[in-house]
Protein backbone atom coordinates (compact mmCIF):
# COMPACT_ATOMS: atom_id res chain seq x y z
CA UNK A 1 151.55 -19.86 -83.48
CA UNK A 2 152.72 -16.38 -84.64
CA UNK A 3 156.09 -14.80 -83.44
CA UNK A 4 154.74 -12.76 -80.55
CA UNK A 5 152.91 -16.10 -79.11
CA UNK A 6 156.51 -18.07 -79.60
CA UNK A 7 158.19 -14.79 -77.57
CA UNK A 8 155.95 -15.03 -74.81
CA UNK A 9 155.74 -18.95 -74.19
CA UNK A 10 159.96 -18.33 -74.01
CA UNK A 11 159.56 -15.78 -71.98
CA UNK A 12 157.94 -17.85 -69.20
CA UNK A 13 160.57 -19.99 -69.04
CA UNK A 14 163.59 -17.06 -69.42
CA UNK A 15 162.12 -14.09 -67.77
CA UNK A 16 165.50 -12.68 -67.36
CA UNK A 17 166.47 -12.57 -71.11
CA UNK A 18 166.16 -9.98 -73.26
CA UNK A 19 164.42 -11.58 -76.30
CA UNK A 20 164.38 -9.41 -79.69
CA UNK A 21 160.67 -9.13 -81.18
CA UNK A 22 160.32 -8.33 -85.23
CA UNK A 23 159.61 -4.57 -84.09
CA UNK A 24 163.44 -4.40 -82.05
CA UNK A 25 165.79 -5.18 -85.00
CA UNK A 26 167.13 -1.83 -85.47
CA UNK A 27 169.31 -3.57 -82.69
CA UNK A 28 171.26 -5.12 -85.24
CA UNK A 29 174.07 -3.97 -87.09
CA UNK A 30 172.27 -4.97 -90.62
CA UNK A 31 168.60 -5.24 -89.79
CA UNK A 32 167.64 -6.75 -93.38
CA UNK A 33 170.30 -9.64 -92.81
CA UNK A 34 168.12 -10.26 -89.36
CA UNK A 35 165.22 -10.01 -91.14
CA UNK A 36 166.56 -12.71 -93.58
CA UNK A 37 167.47 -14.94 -91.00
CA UNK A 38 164.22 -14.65 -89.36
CA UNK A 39 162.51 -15.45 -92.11
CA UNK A 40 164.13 -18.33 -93.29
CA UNK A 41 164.31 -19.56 -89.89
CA UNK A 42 160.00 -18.89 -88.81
CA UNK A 43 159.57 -21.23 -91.95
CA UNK A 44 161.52 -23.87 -90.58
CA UNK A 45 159.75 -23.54 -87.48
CA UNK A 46 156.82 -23.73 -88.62
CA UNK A 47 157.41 -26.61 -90.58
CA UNK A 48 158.88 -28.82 -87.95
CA UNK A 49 156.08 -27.93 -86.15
CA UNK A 50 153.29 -29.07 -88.97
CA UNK A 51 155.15 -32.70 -88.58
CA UNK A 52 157.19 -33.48 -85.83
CA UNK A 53 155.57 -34.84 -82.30
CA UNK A 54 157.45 -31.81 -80.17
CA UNK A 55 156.61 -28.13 -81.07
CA UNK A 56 159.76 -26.10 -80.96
CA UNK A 57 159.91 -22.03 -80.21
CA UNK A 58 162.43 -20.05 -81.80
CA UNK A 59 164.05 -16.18 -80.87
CA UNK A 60 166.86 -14.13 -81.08
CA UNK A 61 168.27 -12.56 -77.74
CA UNK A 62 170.19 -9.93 -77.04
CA UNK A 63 173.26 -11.28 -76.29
CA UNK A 64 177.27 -10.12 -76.75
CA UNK A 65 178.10 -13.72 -77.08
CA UNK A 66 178.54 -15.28 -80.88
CA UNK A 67 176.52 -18.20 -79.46
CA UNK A 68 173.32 -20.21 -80.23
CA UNK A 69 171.70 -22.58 -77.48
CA UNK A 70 169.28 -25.16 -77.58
CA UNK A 71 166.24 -26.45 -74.48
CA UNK A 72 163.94 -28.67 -74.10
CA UNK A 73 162.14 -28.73 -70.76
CA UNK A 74 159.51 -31.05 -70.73
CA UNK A 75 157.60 -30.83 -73.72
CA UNK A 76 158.33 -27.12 -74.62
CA UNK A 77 161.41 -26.90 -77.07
CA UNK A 78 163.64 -23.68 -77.02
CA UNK A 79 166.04 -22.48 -79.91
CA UNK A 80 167.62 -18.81 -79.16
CA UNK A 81 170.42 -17.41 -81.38
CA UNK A 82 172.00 -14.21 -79.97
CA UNK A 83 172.06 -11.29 -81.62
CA UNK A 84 175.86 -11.10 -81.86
CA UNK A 85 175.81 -14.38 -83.86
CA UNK A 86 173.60 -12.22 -86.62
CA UNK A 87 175.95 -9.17 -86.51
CA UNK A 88 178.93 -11.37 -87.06
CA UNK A 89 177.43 -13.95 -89.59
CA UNK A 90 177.58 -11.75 -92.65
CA UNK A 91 181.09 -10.27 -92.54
CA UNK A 92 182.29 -13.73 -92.34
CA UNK A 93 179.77 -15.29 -95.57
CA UNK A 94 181.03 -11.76 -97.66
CA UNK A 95 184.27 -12.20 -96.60
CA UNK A 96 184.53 -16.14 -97.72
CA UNK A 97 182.65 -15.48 -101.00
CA UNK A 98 185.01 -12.70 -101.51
CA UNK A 99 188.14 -14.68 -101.11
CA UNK A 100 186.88 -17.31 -102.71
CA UNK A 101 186.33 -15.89 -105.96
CA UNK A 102 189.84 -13.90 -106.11
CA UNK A 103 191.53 -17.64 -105.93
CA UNK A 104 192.66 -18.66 -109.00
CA UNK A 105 191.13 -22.02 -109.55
CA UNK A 106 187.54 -20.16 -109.15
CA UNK A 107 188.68 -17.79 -111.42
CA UNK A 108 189.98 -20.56 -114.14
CA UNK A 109 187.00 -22.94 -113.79
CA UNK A 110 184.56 -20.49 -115.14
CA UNK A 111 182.34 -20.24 -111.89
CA UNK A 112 178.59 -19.89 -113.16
CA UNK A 113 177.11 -18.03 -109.82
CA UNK A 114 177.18 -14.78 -109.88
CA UNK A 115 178.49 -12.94 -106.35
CA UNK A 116 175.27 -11.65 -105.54
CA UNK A 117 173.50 -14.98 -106.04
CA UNK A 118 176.20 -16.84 -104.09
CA UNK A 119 175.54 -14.72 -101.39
CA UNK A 120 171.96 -15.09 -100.88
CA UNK A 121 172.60 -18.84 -101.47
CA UNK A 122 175.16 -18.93 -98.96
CA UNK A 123 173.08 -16.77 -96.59
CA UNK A 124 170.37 -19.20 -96.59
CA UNK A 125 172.55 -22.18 -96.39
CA UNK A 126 174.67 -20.70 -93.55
CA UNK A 127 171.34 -19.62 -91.41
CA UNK A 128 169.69 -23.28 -92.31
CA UNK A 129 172.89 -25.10 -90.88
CA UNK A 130 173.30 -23.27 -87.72
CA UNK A 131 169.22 -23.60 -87.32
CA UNK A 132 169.23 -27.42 -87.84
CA UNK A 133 172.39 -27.80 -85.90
CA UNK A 134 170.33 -26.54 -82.63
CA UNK A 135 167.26 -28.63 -84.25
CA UNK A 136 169.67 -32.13 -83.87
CA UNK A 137 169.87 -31.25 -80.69
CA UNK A 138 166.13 -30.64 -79.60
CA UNK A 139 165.48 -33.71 -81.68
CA UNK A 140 168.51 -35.91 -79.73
CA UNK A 141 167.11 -34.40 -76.26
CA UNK A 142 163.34 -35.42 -76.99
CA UNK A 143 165.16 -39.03 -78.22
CA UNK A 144 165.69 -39.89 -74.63
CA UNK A 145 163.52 -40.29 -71.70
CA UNK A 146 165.25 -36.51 -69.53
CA UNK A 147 162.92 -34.06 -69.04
CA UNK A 148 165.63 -31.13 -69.29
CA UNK A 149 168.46 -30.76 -71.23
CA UNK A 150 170.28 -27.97 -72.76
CA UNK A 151 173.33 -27.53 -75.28
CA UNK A 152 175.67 -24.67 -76.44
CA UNK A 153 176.99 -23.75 -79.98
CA UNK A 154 179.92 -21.68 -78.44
CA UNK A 155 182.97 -23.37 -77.29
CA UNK A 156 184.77 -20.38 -76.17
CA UNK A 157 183.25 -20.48 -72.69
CA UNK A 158 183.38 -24.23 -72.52
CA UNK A 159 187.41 -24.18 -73.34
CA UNK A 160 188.59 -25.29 -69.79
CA UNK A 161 185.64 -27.80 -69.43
CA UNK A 162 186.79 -31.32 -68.95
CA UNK A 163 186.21 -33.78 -71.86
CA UNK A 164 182.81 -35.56 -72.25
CA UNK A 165 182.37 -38.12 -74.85
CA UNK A 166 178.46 -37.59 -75.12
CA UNK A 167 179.29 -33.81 -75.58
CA UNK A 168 181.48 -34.58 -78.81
CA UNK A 169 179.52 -37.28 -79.84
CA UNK A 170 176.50 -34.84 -79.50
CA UNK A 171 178.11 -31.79 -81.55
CA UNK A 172 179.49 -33.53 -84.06
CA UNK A 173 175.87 -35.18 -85.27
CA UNK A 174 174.45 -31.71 -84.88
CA UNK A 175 176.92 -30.64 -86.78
CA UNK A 176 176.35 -33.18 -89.79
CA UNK A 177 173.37 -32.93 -89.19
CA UNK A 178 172.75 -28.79 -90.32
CA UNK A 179 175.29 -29.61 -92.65
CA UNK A 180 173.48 -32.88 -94.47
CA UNK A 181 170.33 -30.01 -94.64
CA UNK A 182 172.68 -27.54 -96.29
CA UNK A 183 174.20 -30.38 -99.05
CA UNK A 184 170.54 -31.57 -99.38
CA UNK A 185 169.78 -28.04 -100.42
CA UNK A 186 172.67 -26.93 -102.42
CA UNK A 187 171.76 -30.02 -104.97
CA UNK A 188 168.19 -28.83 -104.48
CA UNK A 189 169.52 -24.97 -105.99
CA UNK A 190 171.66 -27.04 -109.28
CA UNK A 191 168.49 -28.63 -110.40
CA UNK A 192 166.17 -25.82 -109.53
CA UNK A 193 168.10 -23.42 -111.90
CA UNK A 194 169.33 -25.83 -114.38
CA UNK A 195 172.86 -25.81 -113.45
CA UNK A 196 174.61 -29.52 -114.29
CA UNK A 197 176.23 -30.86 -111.56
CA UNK A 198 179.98 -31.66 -112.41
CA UNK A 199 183.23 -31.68 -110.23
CA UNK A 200 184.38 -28.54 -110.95
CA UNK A 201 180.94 -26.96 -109.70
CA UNK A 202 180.93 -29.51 -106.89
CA UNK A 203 184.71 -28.95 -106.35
CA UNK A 204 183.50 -24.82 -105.61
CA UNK A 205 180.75 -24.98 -103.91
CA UNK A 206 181.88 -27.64 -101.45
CA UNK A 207 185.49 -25.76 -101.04
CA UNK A 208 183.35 -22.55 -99.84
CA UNK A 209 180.69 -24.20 -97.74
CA UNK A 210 183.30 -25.90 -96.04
CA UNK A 211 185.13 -22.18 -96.06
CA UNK A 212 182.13 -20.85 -94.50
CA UNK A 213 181.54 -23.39 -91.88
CA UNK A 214 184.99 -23.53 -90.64
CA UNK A 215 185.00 -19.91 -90.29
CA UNK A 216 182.04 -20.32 -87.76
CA UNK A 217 183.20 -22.77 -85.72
CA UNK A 218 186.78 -20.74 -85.99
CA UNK A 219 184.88 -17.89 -84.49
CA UNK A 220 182.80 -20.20 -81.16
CA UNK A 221 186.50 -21.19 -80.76
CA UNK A 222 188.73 -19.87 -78.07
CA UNK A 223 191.63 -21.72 -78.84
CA UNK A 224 192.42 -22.87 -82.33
CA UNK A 225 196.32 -22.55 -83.05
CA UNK A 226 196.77 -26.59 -81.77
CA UNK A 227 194.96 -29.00 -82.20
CA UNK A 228 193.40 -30.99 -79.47
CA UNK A 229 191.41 -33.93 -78.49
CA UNK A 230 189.99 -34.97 -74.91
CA UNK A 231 190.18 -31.74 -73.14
CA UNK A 232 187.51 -30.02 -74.26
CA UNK A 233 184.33 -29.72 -74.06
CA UNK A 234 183.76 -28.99 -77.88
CA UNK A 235 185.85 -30.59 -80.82
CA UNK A 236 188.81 -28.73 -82.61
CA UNK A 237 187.45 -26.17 -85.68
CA UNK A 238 189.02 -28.49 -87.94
CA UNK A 239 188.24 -31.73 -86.82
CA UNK A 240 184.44 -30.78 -87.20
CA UNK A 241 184.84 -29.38 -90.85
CA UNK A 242 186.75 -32.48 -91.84
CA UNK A 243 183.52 -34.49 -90.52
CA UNK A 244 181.54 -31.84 -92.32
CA UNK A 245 183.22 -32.48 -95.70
CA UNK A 246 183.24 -35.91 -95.36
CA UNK A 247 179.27 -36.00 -94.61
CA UNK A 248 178.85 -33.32 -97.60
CA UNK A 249 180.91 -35.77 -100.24
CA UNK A 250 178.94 -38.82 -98.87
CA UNK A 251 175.53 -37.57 -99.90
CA UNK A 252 176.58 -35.79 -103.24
CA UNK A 253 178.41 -39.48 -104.16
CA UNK A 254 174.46 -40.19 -104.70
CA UNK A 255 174.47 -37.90 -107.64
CA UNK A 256 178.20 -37.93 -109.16
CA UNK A 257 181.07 -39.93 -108.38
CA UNK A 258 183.63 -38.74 -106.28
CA UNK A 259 187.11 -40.52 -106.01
CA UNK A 260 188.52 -40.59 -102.85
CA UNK A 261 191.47 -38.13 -103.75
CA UNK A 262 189.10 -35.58 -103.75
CA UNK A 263 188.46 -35.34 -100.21
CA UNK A 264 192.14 -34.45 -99.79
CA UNK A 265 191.63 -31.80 -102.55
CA UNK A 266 188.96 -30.23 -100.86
CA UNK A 267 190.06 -29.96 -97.77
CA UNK A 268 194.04 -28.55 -98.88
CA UNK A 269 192.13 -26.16 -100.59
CA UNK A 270 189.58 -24.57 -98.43
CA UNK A 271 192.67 -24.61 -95.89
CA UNK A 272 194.59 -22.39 -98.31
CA UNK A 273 191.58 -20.52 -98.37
CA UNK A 274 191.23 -19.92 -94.66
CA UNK A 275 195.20 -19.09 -94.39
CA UNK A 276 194.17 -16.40 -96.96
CA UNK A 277 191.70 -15.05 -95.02
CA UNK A 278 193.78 -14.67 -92.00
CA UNK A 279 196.56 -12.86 -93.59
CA UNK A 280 193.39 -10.20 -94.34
CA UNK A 281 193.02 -10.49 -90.15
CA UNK A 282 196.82 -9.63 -89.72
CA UNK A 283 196.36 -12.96 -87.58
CA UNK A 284 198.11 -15.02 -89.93
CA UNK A 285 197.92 -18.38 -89.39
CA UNK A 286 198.77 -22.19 -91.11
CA UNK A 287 195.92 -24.60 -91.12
CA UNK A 288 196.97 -26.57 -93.09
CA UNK A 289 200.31 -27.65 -91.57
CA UNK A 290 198.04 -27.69 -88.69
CA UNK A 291 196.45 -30.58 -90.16
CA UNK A 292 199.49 -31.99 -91.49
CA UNK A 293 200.99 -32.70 -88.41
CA UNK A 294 198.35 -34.24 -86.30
CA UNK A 295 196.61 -36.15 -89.22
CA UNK A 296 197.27 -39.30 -87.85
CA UNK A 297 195.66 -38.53 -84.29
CA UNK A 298 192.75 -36.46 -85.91
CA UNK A 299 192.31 -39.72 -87.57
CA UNK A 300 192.24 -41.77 -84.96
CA UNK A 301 189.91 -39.57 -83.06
CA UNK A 302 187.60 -39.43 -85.60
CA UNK A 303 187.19 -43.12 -86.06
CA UNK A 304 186.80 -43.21 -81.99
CA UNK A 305 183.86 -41.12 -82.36
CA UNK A 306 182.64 -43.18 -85.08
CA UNK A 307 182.72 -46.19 -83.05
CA UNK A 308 180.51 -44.62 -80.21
CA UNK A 309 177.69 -43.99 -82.22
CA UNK A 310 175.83 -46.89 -82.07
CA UNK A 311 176.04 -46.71 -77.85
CA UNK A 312 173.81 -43.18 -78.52
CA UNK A 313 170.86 -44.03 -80.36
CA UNK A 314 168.74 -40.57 -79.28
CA UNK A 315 171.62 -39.04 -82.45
CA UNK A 316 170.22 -38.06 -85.84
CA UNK A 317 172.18 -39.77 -87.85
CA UNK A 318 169.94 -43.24 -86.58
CA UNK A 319 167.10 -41.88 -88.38
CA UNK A 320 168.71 -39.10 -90.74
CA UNK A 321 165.97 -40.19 -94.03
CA UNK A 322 163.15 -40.53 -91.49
CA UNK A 323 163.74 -37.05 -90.47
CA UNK A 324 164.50 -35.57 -94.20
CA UNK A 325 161.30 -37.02 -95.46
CA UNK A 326 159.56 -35.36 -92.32
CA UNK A 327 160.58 -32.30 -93.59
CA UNK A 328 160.36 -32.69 -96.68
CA UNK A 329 163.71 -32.56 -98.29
């Protein structure tokens, strides 16, 4: 099925949306960063739909929000990232890399990616985890015997929503999830070029996915100076990254060996990081006393979450190396 044919099977079912064909993306603010997107998502799509059971349809919309949203009604399966999602998406990845390599460790540690190749890596990674976020999700939806179901990436609409444990529980696998793909992919790079995976390499590369990713959810956020547990709809900014780093260290232990210490370093430093990158805002802010101060009850939720798991078997995670040989990673 070519793009047009995905376009107008969508179409059907959101004849009120503005969808955004190949031919429309002079509508964004860098057309060849959509075009990138597009590409590397229409491969995924196509794919998925070479091996899974459920065909999925992909677009961009023309929407204000930064927001992607996942469908499934029936046995049609809807992915739509809006446009303002695309616009933003660079800015932050530049802006991350940027930072990044002005810190003095990077500088020190002899970095061997160039900033031109980090950012096409990083572009690709970035696009592949919010794609197989929304991709958890159709595959969670089509887990369970509902003929509808729907999910949001933004939280900023969603702020004054009243806690649901399935939504957390649901966000936070999509979330390791895309972010398991991106790992998976970032070892798949190393070996590809012949760059030896050691911890200072890991130590970078980790430090500004996580940098990246935080800076995402950072932006679905509407509130972000507190941390909070059950009374949202979405979890905190940095409650998912610290997931996210966790899931990234547990599949790269498969290749090096991480002590646990490093977790900690990680995470103080891509918080540094990210309290650089607000100054640069003039919205200065400290994540990581943030962290420091509620550690013990982003602990505790965290191993909550954990514990519910097994009482959602539709989630990824129950069938994460099924899926990765499926698609062939």
């Amino acid at each position: 099925m070519n793009h047009k044919q995905h376009l107008a099977l969508i179409q059907k079912y959101f004849p009120e949306t503005d969808l955004i064909s190949v031919e429309e993306f002079s509508l964004f603010d860098n057309e060849d960063f959509a075009l990138k997107a597009f590409e590397y998502i229409s491969r995924a799509i196509d794919n998925i739909n070479s091996k899974f059971e459920f065909q999925t349809h992909f677009s961009f919309r023309f929407n204000i929000n930064f927001n992607a949203k996942a469908w499934k009604f029936k046995d049609v399966n809807i992915i739509m990232l809006n446009h303002s999602i695309i616009n933003d998406l660079e800015p932050i990845i530049k802006e991350s890399i940027s930072i990044f390599l002005k810190e003095n460790f990077t500088k020190a540690s002899g970095f061997p990616i160039e900033e031109d190749v980090l950012l096409e890596l990083f572009i690709y990674l970035t696009i592949s985890y919010l794609f197989f976020h929304e991709l958890g999700h159709i595959i969670q939806f089509n887990s369970i015997p509902k003929e509808e179901s729907s999910s949001e990436f933004n939280e900023s609409s969603q702020y004054e929503s009243p806690y649901l444990e399935k939504n957390h529980v649901y966000e936070i696998d999509a979330d390791l999830f895309g972010v398991s793909v991106g790992s998976i992919l970032i070892l798949q790079y190393l070996e590809e070029n012949r760059i030896k995976l050691n911890l200072s390499i890991l130590f970078n590369l980790v430090t500004l996915y996580a940098l990246i990713i935080s800076n995402i959810f950072i932006e679905f956020a509407n509130k972000f100076e507190r941390i909070y547990f059950k009374e949202s709809a979405y979890p905190h900014p940095i409650i998912r990254t610290r997931f996210c780093i966790e899931q990234i260290l547990n599949l790269v232990q498969e290749n090096i060996t991480i002590h646990e210490e490093y977790f900690n370093m990680i995470e103080n430093r891509y918080l540094l990081l990210l309290n650089e990158m607000r100054k640069h805002k003039d919205t200065e802010f400290d994540y990581l006393s943030l962290l420091k101060e509620n550690e013990e009850n982003i602990i505790k939720y965290m191993d909550e979450i954990e514990k519910t798991n097994d009482n959602y078997p539709e989630l990824t995670r129950h069938k994460a190396q099924e899926i990765y040989d499926l698609i062939g990673i």
